[in-house]
Protein backbone atom coordinates (compact mmCIF):
# COMPACT_ATOMS: atom_id res chain seq x y z
CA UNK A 1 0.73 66.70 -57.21
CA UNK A 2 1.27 64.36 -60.03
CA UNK A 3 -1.33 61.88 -58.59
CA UNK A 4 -4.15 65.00 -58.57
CA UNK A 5 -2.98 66.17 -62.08
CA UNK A 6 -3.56 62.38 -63.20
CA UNK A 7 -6.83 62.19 -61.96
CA UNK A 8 -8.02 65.05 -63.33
CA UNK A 9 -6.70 64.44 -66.77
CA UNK A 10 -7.90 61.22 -66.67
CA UNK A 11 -11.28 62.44 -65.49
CA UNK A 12 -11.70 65.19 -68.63
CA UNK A 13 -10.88 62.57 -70.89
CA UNK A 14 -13.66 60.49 -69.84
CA UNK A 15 -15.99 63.10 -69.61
CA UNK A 16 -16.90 62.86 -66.27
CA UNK A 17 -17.80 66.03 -64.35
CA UNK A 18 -16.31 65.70 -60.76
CA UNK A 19 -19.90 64.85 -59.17
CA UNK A 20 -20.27 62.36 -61.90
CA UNK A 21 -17.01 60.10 -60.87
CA UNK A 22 -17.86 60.49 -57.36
CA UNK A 23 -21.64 58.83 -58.55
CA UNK A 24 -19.78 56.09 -60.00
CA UNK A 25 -16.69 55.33 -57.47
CA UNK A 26 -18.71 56.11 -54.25
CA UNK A 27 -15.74 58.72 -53.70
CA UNK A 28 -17.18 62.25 -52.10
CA UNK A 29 -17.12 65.45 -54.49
CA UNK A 30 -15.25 66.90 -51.80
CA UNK A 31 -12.53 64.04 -51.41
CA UNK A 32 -11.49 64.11 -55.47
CA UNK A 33 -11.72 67.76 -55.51
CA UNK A 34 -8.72 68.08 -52.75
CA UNK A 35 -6.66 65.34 -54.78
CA UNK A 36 -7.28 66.99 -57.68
CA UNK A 37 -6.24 70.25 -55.95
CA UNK A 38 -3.53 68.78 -53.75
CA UNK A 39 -4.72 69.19 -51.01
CA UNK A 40 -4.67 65.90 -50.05
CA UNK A 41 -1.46 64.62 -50.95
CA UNK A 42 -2.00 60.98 -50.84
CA UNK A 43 -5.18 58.60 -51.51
CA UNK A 44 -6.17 55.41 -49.23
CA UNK A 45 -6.03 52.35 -50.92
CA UNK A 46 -9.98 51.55 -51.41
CA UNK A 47 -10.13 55.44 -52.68
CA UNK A 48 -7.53 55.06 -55.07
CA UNK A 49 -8.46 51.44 -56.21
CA UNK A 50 -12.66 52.84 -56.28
CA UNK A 51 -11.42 55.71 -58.54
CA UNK A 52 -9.71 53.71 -61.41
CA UNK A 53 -11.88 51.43 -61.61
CA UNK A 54 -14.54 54.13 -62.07
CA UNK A 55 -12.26 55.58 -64.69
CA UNK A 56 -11.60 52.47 -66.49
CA UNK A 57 -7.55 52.43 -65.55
CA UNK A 58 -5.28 50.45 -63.45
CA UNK A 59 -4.38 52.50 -60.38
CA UNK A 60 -0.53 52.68 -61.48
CA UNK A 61 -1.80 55.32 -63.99
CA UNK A 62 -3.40 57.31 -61.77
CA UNK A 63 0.00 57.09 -59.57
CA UNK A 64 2.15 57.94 -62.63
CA UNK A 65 4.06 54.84 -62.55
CA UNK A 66 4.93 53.21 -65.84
CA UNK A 67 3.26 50.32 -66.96
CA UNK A 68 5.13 46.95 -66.18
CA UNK A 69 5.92 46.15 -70.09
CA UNK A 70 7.99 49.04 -70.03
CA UNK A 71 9.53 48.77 -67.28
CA UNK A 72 12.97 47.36 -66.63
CA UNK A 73 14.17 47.68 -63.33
CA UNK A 74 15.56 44.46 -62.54
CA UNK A 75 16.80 43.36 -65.50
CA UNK A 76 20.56 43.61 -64.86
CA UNK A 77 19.95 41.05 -61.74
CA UNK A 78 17.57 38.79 -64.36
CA UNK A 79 20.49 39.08 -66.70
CA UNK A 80 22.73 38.29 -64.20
CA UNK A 81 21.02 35.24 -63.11
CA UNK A 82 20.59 33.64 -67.29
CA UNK A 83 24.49 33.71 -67.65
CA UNK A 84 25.89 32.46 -64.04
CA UNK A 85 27.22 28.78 -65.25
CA UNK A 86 25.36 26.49 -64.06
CA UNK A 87 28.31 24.89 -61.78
CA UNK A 88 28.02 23.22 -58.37
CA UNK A 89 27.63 25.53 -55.78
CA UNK A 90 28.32 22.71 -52.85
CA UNK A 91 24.38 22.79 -52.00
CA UNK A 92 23.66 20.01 -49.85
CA UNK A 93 20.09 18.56 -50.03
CA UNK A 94 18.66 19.90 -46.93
CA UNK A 95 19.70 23.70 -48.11
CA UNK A 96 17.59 23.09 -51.30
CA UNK A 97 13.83 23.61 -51.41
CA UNK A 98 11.56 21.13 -51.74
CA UNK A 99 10.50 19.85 -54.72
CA UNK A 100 6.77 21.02 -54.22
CA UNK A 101 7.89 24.47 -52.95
CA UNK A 102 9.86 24.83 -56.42
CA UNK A 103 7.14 23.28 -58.43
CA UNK A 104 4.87 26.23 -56.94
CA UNK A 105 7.31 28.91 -57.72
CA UNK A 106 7.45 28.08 -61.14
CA UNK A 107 3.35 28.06 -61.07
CA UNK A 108 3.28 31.59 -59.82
CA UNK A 109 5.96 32.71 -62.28
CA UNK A 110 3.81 31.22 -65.02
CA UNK A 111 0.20 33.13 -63.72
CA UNK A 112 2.39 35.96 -63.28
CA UNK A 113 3.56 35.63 -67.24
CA UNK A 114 0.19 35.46 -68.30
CA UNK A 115 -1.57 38.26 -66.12
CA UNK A 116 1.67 40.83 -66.95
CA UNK A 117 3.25 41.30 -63.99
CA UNK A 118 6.78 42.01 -65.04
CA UNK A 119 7.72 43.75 -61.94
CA UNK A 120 6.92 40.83 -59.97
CA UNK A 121 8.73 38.51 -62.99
CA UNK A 122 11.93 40.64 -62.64
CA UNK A 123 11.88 40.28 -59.02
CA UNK A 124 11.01 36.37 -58.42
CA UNK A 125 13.08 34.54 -61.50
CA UNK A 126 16.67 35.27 -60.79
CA UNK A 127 15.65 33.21 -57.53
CA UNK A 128 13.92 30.80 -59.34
CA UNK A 129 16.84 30.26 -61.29
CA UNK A 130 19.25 29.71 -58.48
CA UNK A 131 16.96 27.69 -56.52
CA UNK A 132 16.69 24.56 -59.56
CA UNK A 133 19.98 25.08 -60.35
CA UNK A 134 20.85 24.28 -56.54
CA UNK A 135 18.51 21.30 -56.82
CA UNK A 136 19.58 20.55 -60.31
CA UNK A 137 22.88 20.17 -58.33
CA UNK A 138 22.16 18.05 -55.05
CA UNK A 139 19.21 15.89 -55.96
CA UNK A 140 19.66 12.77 -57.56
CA UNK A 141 17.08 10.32 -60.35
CA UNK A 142 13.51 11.67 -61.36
CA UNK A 143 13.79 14.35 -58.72
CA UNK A 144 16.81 15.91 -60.41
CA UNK A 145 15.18 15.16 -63.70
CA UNK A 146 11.98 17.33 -62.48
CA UNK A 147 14.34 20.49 -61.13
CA UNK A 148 15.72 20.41 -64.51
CA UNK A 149 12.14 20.96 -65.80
CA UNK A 150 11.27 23.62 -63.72
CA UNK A 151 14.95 25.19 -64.45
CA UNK A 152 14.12 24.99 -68.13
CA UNK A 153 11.01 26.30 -67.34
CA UNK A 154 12.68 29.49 -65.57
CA UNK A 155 14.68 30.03 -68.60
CA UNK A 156 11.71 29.79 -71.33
CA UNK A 157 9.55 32.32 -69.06
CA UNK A 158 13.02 34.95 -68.86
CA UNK A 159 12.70 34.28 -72.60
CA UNK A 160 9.50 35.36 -72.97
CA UNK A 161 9.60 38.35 -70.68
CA UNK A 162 12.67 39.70 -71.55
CA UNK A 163 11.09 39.76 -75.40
CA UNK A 164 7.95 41.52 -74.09
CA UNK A 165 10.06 44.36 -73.03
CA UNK A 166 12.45 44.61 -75.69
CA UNK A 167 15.68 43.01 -74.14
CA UNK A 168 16.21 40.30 -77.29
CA UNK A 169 19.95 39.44 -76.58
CA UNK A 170 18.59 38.81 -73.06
CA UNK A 171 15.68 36.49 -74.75
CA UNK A 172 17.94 34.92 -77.13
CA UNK A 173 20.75 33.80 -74.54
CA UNK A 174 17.51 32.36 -72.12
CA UNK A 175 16.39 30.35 -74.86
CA UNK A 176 19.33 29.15 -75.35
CA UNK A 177 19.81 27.73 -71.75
CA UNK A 178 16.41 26.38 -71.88
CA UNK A 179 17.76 24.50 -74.95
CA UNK A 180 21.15 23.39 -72.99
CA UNK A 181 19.07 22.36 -69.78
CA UNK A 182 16.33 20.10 -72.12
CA UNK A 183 18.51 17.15 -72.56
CA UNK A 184 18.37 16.60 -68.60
CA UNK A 185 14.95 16.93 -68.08
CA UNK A 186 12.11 14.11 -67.69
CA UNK A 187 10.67 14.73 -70.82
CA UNK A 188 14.07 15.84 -73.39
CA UNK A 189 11.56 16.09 -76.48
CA UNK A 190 9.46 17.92 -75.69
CA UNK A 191 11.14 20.44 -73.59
CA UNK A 192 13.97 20.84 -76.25
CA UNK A 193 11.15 21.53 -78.46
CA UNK A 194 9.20 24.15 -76.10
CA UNK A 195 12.97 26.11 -76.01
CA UNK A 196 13.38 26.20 -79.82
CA UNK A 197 9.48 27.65 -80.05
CA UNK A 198 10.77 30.37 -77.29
CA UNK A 199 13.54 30.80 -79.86
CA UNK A 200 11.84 31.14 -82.84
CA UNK A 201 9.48 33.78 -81.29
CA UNK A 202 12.63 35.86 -80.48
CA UNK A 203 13.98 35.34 -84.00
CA UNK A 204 10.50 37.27 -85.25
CA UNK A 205 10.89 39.92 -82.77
CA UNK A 206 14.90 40.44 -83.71
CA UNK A 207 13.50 40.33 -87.38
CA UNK A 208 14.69 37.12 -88.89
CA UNK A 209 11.54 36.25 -89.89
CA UNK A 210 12.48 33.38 -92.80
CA UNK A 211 14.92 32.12 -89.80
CA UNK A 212 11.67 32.06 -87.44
CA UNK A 213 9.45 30.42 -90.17
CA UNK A 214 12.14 27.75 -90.73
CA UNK A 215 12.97 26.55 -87.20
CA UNK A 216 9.65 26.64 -86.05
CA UNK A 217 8.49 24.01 -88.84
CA UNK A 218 11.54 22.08 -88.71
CA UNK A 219 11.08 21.81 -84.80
CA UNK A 220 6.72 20.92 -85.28
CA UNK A 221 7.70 18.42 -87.44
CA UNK A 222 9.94 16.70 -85.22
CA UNK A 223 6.96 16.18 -82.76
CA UNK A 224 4.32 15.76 -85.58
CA UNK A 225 4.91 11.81 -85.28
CA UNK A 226 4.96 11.56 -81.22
CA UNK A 227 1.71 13.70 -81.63
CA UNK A 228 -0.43 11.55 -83.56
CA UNK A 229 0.99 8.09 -81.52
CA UNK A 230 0.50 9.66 -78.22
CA UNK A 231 -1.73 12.35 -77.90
CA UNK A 232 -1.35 14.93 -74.86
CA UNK A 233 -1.96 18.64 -74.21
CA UNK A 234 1.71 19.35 -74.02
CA UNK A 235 2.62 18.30 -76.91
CA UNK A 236 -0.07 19.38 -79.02
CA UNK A 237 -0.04 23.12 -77.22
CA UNK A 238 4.17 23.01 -78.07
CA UNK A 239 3.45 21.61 -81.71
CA UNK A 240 0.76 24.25 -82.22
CA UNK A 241 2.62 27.19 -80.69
CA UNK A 242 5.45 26.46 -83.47
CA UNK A 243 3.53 26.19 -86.47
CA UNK A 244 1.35 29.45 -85.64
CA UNK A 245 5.03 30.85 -85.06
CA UNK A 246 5.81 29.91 -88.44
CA UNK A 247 2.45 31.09 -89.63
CA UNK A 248 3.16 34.67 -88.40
CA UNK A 249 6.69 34.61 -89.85
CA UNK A 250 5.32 34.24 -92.88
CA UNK A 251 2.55 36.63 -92.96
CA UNK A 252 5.06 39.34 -91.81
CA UNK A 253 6.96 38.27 -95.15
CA UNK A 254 3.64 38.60 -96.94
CA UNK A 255 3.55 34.97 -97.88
CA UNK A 256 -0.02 34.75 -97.22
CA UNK A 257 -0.19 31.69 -98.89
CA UNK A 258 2.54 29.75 -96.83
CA UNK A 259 0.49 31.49 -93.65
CA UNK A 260 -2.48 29.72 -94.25
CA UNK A 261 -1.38 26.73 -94.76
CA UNK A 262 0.58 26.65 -91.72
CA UNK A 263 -2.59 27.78 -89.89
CA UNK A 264 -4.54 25.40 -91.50
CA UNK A 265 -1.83 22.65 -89.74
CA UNK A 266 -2.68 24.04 -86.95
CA UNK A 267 -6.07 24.12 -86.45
CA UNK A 268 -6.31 20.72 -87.38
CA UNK A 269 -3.66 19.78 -84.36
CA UNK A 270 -6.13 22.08 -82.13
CA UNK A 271 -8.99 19.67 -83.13
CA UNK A 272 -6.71 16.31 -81.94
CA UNK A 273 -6.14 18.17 -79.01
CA UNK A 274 -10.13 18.89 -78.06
CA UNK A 275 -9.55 21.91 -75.61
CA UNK A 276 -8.12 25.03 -75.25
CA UNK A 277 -4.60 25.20 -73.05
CA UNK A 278 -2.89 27.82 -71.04
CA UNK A 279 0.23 25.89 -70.51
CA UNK A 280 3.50 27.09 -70.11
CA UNK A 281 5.01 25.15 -72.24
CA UNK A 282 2.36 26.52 -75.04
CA UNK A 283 -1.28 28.48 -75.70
CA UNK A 284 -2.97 26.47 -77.70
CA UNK A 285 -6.50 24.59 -78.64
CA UNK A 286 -9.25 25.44 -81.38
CA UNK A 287 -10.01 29.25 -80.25
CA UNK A 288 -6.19 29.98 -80.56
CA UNK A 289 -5.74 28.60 -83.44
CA UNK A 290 -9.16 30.43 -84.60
CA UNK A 291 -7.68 33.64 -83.86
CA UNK A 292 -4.12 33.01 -85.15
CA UNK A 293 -6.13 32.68 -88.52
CA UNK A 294 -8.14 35.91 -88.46
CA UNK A 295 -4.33 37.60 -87.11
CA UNK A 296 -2.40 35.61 -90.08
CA UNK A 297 -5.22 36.96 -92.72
CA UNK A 298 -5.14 40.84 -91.21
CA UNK A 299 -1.31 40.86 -91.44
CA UNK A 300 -1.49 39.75 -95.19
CA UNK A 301 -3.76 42.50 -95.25
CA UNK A 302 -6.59 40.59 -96.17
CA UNK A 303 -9.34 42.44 -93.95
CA UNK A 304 -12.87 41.12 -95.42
CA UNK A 305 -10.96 37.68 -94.63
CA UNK A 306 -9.98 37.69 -91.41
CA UNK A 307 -13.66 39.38 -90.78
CA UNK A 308 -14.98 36.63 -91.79
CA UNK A 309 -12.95 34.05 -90.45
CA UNK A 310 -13.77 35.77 -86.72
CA UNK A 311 -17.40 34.73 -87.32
CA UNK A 312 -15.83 31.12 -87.12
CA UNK A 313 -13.55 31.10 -84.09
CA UNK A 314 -15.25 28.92 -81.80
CA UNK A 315 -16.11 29.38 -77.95
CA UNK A 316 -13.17 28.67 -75.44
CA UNK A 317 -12.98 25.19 -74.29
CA UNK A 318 -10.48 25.97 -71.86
CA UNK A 319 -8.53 28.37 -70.35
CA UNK A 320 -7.17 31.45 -73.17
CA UNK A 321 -5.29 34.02 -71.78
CA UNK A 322 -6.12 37.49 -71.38
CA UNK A 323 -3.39 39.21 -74.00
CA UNK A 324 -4.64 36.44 -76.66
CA UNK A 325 -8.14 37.48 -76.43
CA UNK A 326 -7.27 41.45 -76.38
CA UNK A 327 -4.92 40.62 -78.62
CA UNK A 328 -7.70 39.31 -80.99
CA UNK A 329 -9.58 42.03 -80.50
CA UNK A 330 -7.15 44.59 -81.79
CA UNK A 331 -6.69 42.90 -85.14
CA UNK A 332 -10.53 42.90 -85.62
CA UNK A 333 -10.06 46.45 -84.91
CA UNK A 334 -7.41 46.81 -87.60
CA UNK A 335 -9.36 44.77 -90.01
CA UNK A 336 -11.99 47.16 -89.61
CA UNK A 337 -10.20 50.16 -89.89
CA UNK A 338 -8.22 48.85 -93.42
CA UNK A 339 -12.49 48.80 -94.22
CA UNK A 340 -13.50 51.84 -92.95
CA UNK A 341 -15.43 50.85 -90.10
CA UNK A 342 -14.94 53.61 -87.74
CA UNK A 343 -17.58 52.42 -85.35
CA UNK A 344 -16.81 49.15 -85.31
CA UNK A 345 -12.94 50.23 -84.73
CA UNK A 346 -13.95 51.78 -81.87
CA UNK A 347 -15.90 49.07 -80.43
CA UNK A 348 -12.92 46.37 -80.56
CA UNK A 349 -10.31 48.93 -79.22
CA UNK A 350 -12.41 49.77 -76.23
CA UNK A 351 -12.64 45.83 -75.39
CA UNK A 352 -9.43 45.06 -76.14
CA UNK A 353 -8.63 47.53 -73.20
CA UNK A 354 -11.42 46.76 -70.84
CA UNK A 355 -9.87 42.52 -71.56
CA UNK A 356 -6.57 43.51 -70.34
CA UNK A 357 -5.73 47.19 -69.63
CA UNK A 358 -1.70 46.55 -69.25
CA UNK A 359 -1.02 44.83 -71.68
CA UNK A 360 -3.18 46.22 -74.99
CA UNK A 361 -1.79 49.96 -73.99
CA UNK A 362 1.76 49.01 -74.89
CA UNK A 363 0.63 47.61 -78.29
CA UNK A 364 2.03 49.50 -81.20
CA UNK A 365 -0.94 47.94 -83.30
CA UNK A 366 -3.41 49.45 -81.16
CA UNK A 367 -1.48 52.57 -80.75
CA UNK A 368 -1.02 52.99 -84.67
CA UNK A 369 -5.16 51.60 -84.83
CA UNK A 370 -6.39 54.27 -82.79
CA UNK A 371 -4.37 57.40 -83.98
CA UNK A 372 -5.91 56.71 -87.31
CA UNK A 373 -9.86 55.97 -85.76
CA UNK A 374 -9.16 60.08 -83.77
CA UNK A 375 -7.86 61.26 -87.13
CA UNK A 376 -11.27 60.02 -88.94
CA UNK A 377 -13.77 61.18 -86.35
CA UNK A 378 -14.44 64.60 -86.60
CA UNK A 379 -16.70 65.06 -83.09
CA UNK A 380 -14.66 64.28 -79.66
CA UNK A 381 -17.09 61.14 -78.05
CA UNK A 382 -16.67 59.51 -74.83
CA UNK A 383 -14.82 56.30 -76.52
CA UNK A 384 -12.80 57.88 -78.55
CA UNK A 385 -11.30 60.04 -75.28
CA UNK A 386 -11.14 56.45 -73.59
CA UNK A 387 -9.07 55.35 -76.72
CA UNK A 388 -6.93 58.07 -77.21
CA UNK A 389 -5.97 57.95 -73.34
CA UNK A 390 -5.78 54.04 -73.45
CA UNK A 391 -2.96 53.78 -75.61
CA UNK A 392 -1.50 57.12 -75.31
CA UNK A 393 -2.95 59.23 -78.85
CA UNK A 394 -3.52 62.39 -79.46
């Protein structure tokens, strides 16, 4: 019954009478009233997928299932996987996979990072893991070299994901391992500095936010001469990543000043760099460094700022990730609502959502943005039941 319960819930919220959602999913009036009911104890997937997209949900809340950022199932064999030593397990070369098929993996782990699916991160990195360290193992010259990449790659993305959903020892100790495995890899700089940027984002989520601020410098400016003599994506995106790591340290220590300035590094390495990156080994390029400004000036509470400095972010030149652009969204939301905009609240929240639906309803800024948007509008509308659903209000 908990599917039927969801849907109608979900349905009220929006507003929608039950001849109204079956106008706008194609679903009969007959079909949603017997899930509603119970009746039907089960939905096909087109009916299921037609309704939440109706709706405005991902089909896991309809189902009842947690979202994947909360979610941990898994971790213990992810956790298991970071601390096995990374000892010869007698692989010979024909037992390991090929480079290419390894190369892929580490691809799909990396769209998976970026489009928030955790459940599928939990399940395919502990293989990952053992797979380059096998080939770490048995190969021999550049195509050792490369497994090492893609096994320090494995360990940044468990560092990343297990800080998403709250598992920090777990982040720490990856990073950590990315940091070991850097020295064997084709490109030792670099990757030893991607590792300590993992690291430093962990330090701001454990709290040790001078600690963040102050490795994440130290590290940028380590690269800032190989940056300027040889100019690449990598190492820009990696040199950028850190210092807008150190820029939100030291907003969150309300050193607006120091923020700025390390944004202001920043955007001027986005400019070298010409384009806008998705890489794994950093997200980076003139509209992330845009919005890292407008977030650095909102969390030195500086709202009439950072609205104005989101009239300057420029078009994407590249690839930006989903979560960065909802992301973006909800501090324009919070600017507004440190202004009074209710309206305008409202209109950033609901994008934020629509941009990407798993990720933004997890966000305790978004949460904490829209409890205060229902508390200062007085008559019940059809986006402020979206927003108070969306990230769970009342």
């Amino acid at each position: 019954m908990l599917f039927g319960e969801n849907l109608a819930r979900i349905r009220a919220a929006r507003e929608y009478t039950q001849e109204a959602l079956a106008q706008a999913s194609g679903v009969s009036v007959d079909t949603i009233s017997r899930l509603e009911r119970g009746t039907h104890d089960r939905a096909r997937r087109g009916t299921l997928q037609a309704l939440a997209n109706a709706l405005g949900v991902d089909s896991t809340r309809l189902l009842g299932m947690a979202a994947p950022e909360q979610d941990t199932t898994g971790a213990d064999q992810l956790r298991r996987a970071v601390h096995a030593l990374d000892l010869p397990d007698q692989a010979e070369p024909d037992d390991v996979p090929p480079i290419d098929e390894l190369r892929d993996a580490a691809s799909t782990a990396w769209r998976d990072y970026l489009a928030g699916r955790h459940a599928e991160l939990l399940a395919g990195l502990p293989a990952l893991m053992v797979d380059t360290r096998r080939a770490v193992s048995a190969l021999t010259d550049d195509r050792r070299a490369e497994a090492a990449g893609l096994l320090a790659t494995s360990y940044r993305l468990t560092a990343g994901l297990a800080g998403r959903i709250g598992l920090t020892d777990l982040a720490a100790h990856s990073a950590h391992r990315a940091l070991d495995v850097a020295r064997h890899t084709s490109r030792p700089d670099l990757d030893e500095a991607a590792a300590l940027r993992y690291f430093a984002w962990v330090l701001v989520r454990q709290g040790d936010l001078a600690g963040a601020e102050r490795l994440a410098v130290q590290t940028a400016a380590r690269l800032d001469a190989g940056l300027m003599s040889r100019p690449d994506l990598d190492t820009a995106a990696v040199f950028g990543a850190l210092m807008m790591n150190a820029a939100s340290a030291a907003a969150r220590q309300g050193n607006s000043g120091g923020s700025d300035d390390h944004v202001a590094v920043a955007r001027a390495a986005a400019v070298r760099s010409g384009r806008d990156t998705s890489a794994e080994a950093g997200v980076f390029g003139p509209r992330v460094a845009g919005m890292q400004a407008v977030d650095s000036a909102v969390r030195s509470g500086r709202p009439d700022d950072a609205l104005r400095l989101a009239g300057h972010v420029p078009d994407a030149t590249g690839p930006v990730p989903a979560f960065w652009e909802s992301g973006h969204r909800i501090h324009l939301a919070a600017a507004c609502a440190d202004l009074g905009h209710w309206n305008d609240v409202l209109e950033h929240l609901v994008e934020a959502a629509k941009i990407a639906p798993q990720w933004s309803r997890v966000q305790p800024l978004g949460r904490t943005i829209a409890q205060q948007v229902i508390e200062q509008r007085a008559r019940r509308t059809g986006r402020l039941a979206f927003v108070a659903d969306h990230y769970g209000t009342t």
